[in-house]
Every structure is written in C-alpha cells, then in structure tokens.
C-alpha atoms as a PDB file:
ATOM      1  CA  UNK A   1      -5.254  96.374 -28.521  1.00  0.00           C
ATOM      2  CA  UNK A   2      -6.885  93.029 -29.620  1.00  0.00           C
ATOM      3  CA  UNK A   3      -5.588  90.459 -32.249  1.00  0.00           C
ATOM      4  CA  UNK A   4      -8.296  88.440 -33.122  1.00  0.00           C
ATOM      5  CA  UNK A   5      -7.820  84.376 -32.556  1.00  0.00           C
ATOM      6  CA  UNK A   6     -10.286  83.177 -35.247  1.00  0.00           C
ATOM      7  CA  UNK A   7      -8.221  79.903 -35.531  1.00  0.00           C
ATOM      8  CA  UNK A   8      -5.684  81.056 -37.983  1.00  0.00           C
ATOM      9  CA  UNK A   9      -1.584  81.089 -37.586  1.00  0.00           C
ATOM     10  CA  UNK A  10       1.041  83.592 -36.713  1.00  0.00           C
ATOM     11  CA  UNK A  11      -0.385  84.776 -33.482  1.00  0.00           C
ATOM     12  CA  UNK A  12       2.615  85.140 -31.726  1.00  0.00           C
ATOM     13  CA  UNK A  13       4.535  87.042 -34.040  1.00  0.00           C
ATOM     14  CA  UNK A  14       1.961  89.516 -35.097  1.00  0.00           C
ATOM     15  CA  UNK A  15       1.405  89.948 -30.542  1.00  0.00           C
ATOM     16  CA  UNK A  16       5.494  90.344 -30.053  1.00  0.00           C
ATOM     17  CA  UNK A  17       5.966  92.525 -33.225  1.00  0.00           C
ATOM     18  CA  UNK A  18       2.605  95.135 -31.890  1.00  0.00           C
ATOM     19  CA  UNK A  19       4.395  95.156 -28.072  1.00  0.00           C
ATOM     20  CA  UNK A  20       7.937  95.630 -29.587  1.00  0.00           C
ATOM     21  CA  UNK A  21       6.072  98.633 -31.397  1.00  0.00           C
ATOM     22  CA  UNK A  22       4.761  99.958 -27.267  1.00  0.00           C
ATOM     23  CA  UNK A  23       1.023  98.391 -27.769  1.00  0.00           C
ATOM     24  CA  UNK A  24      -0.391  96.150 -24.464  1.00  0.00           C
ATOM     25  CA  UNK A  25      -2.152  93.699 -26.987  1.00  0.00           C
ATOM     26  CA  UNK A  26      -4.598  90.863 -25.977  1.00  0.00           C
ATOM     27  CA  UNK A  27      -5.119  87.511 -28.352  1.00  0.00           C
ATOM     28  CA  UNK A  28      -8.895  87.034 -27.932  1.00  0.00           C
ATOM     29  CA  UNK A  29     -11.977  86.082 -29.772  1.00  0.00           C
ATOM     30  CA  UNK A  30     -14.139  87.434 -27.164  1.00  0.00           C
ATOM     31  CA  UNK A  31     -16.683  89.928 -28.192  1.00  0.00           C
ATOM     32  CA  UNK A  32     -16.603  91.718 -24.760  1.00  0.00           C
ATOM     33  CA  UNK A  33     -12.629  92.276 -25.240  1.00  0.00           C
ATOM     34  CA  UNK A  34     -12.810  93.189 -28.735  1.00  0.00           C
ATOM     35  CA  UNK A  35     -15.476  96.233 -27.952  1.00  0.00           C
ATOM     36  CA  UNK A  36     -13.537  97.361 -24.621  1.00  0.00           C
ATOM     37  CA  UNK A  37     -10.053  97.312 -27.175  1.00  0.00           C
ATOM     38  CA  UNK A  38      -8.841 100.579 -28.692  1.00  0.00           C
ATOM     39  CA  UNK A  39      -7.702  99.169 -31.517  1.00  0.00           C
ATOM     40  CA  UNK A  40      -8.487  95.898 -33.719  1.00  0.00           C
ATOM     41  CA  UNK A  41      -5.781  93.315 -35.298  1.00  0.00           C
ATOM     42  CA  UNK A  42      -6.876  90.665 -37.880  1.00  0.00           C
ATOM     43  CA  UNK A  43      -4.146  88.495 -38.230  1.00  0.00           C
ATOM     44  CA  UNK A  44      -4.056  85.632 -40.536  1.00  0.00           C
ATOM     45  CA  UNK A  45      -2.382  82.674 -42.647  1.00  0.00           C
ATOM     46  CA  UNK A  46      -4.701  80.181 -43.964  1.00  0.00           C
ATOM     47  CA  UNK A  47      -7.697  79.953 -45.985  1.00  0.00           C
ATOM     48  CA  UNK A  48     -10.460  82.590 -46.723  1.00  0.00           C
ATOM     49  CA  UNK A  49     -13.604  80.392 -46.170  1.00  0.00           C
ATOM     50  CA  UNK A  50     -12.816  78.885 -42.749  1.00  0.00           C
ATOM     51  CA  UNK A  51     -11.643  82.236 -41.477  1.00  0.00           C
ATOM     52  CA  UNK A  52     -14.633  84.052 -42.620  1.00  0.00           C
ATOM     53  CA  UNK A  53     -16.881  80.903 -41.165  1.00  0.00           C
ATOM     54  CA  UNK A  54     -14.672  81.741 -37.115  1.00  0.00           C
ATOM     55  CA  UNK A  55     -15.292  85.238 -37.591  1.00  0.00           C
ATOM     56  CA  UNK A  56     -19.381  84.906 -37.780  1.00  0.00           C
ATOM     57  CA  UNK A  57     -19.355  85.088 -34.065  1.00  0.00           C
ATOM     58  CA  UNK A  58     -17.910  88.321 -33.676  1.00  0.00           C
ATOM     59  CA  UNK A  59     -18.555  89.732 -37.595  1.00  0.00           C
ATOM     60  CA  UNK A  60     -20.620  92.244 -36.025  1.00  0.00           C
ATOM     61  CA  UNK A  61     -18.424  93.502 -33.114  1.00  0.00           C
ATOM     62  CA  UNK A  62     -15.869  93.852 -36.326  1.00  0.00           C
ATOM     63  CA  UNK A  63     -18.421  95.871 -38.344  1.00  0.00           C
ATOM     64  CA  UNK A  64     -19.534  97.768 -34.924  1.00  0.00           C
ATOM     65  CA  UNK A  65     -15.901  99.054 -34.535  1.00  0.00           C
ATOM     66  CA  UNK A  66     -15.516 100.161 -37.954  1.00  0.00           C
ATOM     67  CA  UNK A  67     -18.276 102.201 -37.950  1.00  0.00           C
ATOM     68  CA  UNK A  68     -17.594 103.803 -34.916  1.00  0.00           C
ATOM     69  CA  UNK A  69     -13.853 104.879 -36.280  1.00  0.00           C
ATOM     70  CA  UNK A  70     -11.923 102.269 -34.390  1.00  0.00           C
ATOM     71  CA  UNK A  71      -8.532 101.383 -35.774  1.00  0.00           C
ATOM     72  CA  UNK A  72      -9.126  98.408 -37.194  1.00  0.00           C
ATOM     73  CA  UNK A  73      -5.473  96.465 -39.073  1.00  0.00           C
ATOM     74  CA  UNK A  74      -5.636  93.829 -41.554  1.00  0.00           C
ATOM     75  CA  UNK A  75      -2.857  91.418 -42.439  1.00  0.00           C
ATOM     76  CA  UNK A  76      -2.152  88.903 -45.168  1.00  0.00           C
ATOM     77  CA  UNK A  77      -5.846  87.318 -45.153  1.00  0.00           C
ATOM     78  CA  UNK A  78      -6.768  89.436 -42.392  1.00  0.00           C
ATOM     79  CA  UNK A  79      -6.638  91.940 -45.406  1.00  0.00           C
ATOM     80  CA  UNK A  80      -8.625  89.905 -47.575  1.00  0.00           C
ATOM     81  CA  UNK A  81     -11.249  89.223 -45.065  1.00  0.00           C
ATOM     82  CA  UNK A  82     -12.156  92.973 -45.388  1.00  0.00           C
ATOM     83  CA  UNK A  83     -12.760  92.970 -49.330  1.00  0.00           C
ATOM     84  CA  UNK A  84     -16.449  92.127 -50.698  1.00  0.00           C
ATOM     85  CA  UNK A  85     -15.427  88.397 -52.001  1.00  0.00           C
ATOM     86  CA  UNK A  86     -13.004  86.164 -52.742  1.00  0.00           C
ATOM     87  CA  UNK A  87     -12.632  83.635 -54.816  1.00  0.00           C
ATOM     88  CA  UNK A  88     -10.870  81.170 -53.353  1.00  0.00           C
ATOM     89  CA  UNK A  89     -12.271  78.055 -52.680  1.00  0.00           C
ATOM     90  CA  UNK A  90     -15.608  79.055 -55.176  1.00  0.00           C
ATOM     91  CA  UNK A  91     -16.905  82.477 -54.325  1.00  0.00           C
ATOM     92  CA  UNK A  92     -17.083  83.055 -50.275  1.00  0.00           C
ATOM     93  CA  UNK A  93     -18.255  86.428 -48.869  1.00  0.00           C
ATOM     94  CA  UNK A  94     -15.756  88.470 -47.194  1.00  0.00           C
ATOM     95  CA  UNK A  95     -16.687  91.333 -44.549  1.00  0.00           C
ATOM     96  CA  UNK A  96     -17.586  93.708 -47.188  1.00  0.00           C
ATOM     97  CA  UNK A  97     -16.117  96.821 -45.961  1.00  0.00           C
ATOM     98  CA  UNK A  98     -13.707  97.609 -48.910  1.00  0.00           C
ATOM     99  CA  UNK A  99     -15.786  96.747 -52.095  1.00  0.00           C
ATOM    100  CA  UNK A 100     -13.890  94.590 -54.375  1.00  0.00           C
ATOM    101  CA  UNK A 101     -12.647  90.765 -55.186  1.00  0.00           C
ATOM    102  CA  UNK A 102      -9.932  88.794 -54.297  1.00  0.00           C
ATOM    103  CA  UNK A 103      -8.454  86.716 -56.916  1.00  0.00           C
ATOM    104  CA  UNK A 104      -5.476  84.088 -57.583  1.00  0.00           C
ATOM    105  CA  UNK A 105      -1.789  85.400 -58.846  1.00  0.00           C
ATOM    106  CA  UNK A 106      -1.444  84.147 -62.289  1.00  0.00           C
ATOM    107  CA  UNK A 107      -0.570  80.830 -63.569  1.00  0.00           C
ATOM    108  CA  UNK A 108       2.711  82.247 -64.915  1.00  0.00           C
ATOM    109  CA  UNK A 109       4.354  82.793 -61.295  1.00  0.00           C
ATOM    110  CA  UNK A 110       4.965  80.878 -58.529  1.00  0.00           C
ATOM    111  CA  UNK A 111       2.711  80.676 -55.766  1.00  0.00           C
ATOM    112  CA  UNK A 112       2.539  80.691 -53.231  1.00  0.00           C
ATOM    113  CA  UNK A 113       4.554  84.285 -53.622  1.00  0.00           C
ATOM    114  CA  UNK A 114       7.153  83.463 -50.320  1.00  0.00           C
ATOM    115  CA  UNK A 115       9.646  85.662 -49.798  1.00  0.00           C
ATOM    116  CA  UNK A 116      10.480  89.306 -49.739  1.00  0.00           C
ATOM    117  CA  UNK A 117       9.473  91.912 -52.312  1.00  0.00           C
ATOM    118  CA  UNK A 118       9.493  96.017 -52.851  1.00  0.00           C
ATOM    119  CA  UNK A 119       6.363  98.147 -52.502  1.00  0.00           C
ATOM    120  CA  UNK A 120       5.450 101.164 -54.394  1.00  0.00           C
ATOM    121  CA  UNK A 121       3.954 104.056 -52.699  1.00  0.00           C
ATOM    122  CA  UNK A 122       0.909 105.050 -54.601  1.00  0.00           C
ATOM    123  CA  UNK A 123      -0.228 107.860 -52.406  1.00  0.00           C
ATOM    124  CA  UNK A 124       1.266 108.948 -48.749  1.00  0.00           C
ATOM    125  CA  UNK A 125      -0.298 107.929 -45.505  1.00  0.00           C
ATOM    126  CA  UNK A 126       0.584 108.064 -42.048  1.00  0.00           C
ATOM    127  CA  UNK A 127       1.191 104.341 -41.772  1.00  0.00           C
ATOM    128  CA  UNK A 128       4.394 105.087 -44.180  1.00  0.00           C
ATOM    129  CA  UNK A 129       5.691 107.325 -42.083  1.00  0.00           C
ATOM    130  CA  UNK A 130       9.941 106.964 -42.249  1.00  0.00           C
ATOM    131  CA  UNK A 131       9.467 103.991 -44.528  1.00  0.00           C
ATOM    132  CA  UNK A 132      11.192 104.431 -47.988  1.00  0.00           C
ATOM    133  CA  UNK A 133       9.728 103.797 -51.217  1.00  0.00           C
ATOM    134  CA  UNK A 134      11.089 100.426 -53.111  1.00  0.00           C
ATOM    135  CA  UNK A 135      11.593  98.990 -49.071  1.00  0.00           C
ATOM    136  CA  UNK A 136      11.522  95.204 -49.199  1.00  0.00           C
ATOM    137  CA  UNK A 137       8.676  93.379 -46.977  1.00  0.00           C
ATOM    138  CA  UNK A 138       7.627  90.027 -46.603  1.00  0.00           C
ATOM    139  CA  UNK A 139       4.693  88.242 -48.273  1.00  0.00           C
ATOM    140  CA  UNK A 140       3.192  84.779 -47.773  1.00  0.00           C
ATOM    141  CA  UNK A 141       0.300  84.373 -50.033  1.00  0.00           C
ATOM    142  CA  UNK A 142      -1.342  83.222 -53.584  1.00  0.00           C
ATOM    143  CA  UNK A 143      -4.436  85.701 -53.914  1.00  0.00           C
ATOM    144  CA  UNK A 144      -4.266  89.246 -53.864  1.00  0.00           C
ATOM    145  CA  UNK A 145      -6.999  92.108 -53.506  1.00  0.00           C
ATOM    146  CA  UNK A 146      -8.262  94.122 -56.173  1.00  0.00           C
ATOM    147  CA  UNK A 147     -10.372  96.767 -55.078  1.00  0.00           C
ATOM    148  CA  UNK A 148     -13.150  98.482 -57.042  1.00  0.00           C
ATOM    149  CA  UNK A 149     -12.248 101.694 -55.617  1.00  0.00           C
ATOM    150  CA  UNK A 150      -8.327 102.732 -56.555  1.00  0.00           C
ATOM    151  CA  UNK A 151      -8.188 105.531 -53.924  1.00  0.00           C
ATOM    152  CA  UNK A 152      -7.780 103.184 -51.595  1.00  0.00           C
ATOM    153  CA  UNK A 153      -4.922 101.535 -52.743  1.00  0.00           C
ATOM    154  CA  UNK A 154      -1.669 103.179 -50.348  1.00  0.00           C
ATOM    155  CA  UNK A 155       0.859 100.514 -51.825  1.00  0.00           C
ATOM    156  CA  UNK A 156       1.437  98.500 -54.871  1.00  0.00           C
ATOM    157  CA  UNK A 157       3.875  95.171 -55.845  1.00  0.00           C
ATOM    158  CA  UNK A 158       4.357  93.363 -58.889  1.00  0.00           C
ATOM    159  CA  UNK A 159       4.477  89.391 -58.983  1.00  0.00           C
ATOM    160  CA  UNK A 160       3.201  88.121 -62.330  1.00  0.00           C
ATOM    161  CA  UNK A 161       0.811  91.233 -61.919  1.00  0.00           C
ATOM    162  CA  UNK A 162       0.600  94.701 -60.487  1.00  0.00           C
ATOM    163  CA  UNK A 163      -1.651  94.185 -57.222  1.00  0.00           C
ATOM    164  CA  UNK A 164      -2.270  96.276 -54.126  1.00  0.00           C
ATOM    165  CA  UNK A 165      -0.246  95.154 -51.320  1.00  0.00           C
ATOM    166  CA  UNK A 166      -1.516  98.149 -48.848  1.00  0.00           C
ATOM    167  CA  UNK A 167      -4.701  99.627 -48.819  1.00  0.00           C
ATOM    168  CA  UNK A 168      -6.761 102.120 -46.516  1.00  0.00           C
ATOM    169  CA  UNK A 169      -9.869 103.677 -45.687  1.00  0.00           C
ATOM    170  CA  UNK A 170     -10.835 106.339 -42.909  1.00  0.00           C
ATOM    171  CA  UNK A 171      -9.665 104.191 -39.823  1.00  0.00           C
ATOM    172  CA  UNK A 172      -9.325 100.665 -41.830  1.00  0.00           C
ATOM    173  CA  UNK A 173      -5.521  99.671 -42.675  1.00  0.00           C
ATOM    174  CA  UNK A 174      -4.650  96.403 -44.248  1.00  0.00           C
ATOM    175  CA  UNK A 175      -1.277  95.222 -45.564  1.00  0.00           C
ATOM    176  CA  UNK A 176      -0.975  92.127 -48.193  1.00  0.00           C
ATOM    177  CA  UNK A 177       2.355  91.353 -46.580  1.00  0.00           C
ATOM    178  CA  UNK A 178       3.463  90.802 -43.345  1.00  0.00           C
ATOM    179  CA  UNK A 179       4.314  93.528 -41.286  1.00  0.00           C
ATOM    180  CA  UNK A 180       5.709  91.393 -38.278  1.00  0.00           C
ATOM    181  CA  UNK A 181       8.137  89.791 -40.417  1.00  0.00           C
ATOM    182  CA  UNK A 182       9.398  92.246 -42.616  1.00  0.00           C
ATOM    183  CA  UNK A 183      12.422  93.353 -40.033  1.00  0.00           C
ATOM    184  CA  UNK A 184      12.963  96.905 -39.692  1.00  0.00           C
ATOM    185  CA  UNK A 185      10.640  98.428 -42.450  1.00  0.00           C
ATOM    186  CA  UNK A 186       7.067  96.102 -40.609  1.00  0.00           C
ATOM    187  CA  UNK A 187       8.235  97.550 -37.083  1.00  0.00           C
ATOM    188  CA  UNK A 188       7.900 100.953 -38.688  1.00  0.00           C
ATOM    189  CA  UNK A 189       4.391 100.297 -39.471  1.00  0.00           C
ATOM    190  CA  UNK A 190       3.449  98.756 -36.853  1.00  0.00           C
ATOM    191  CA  UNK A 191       4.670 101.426 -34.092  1.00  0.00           C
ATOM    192  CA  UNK A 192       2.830 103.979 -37.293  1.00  0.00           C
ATOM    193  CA  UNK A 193       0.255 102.027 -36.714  1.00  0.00           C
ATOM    194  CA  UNK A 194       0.142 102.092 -32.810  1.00  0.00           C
ATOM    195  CA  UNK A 195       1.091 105.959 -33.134  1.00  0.00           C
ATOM    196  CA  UNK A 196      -2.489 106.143 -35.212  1.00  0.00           C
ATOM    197  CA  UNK A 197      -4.400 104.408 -31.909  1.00  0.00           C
ATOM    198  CA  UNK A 198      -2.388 106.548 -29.522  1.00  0.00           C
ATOM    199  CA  UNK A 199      -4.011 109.509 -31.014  1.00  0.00           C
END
C-alpha cells in the first residue's frame, strides 16, 4: 500500500496506524511505486494549493488508479484534494473526481475545528463496519467538502454547520477526520479499509 509524500504532515502516523491495521505500506511519491501498490493513501495536513501544485507529478498515476478500481483513501485534505475545487486560498482546482466545492466553516465557530467530534451515519458502507453511530473521531481542519452529489456522502458532523465528514464512491474513500488519530473507532476503519484491498 502507498501513502503518498506530496510534502504534507502526519506521515508517520497515518504509515503506523495502516501497519497496526496488517497493511505493508510504503511512503513514496514515486510514480513507479504508486502503480505497482494495491492500494492508494493521500494523507494530508496543510494547505490545498501547495498540495495540489506536489501532486501534478503523479496527478495522473492518481487518476490512472481510480479508473482502474484501485482503492484509493483520502484523509483530512487528502479528502479535499479529491473534490472539483476549493476555495481556499482563491479558487484552486482539486483532482476532480468527486464533483463538488470545498468551502470555509462559518465565521460563527472556531476554526480551526481541533478536537474530537461524533459522526452520523448517513447510509452503511463497509468502511463502518463494527463502528457505532454517534462514535467520536478526530478532526483537524477549517474547510469542509460539500459535494454536488449527496449519495456520496457515508458520514455527516455538525460544527457551526452540517458537513460531510465521510464520503465514497465505487473504490474512492475519504474521511474529513483523521482516522489514525481517532483511537479505537480510526483503527476500525483503517483495518475496514485494508479488509476492502485484501479483497
């Protein structure tokens, strides 16, 4: 399994938190490695525009995968990164293969949103296999996705709005929070998630 290194943070916990879960996962940017992977990881804390600007390189290997049914995980921006556009920082083009924007949480919260929070389920999925609905997770982040299409949405949260903080689409998974640092209930998902590549 590869986590892409496109010169964001929380490498390391995303790697230990996917081999805790039974995956042999390689940090790379390497467009060889990411095409020989079975599965795709997009990490990610820090802006949209610079990520989007390390991931031209291997933008295609990404899209390449997707098509082909590869599992492909998203987290925090690495979920954003997927969505149309965002606009943070103006209005920067994201990957484009979940149509829809990503906006700022309102003026009347806090953000960043740090700290743990419930999700609601909006439909089943595999990746929420044994997790229970209301389960707290982890979130680091001050825009959120809001995707044209609502049958994609798998989870949603409330922070100053009601936003989707899981979504999905044939083999793409992305979560809003993280996964890796959301103690029991992330390691769930993430061996649900390694389960899903197994297969």
């Amino acid at each position: 399994m590869a986590v892409v290194n496109y010169g964001v943070g929380n490498l390391r916990s995303i790697r230990k938190g996917l081999e805790k879960s039974g995956a042999t996962v390689q940090v790379t940017h390497n467009p060889a490695d990411l095409r020989g992977s079975d599965a795709i990881v997009l990490p990610g804390v820090g802006a949209f525009a610079p990520a989007v600007k390390n991931m031209e390189p291997i933008a295609d290997v990404v899209a390449q995968a997707m098509k082909s049914g590869k599992p492909i995980l998203g987290v925090c921006l690495g979920l954003q990164l997927l969505f149309t556009k965002s606009s943070e920082g103006g209005s920067v083009k994201g990957l484009d293969f979940i149509s829809g924007e990503v906006v700022k949480l309102p003026d009347s919260v806090k953000t960043p949103q740090m700290g743990w929070n419930t999700i609601n389920f909006a439909r089943s999925h595999p990746l929420l296999d044994g997790v229970k609905e209301g389960s707290y997770v982890y979130f680091v982040h001050s825009y959120y996705p809001q995707p044209a299409d609502p049958t994609v949405v798998v989870t949603t949260t409330d922070y100053g709005v009601k936003f989707a903080s899981m979504v999905a689409k044939k083999n793409l998974f992305a979560t809003q929070f993280h996964p890796e640092k959301s103690s029991k209930t992330g390691l769930i998902m993430l061996k649900n998630f390694v389960n899903i590549v197994k297969r």
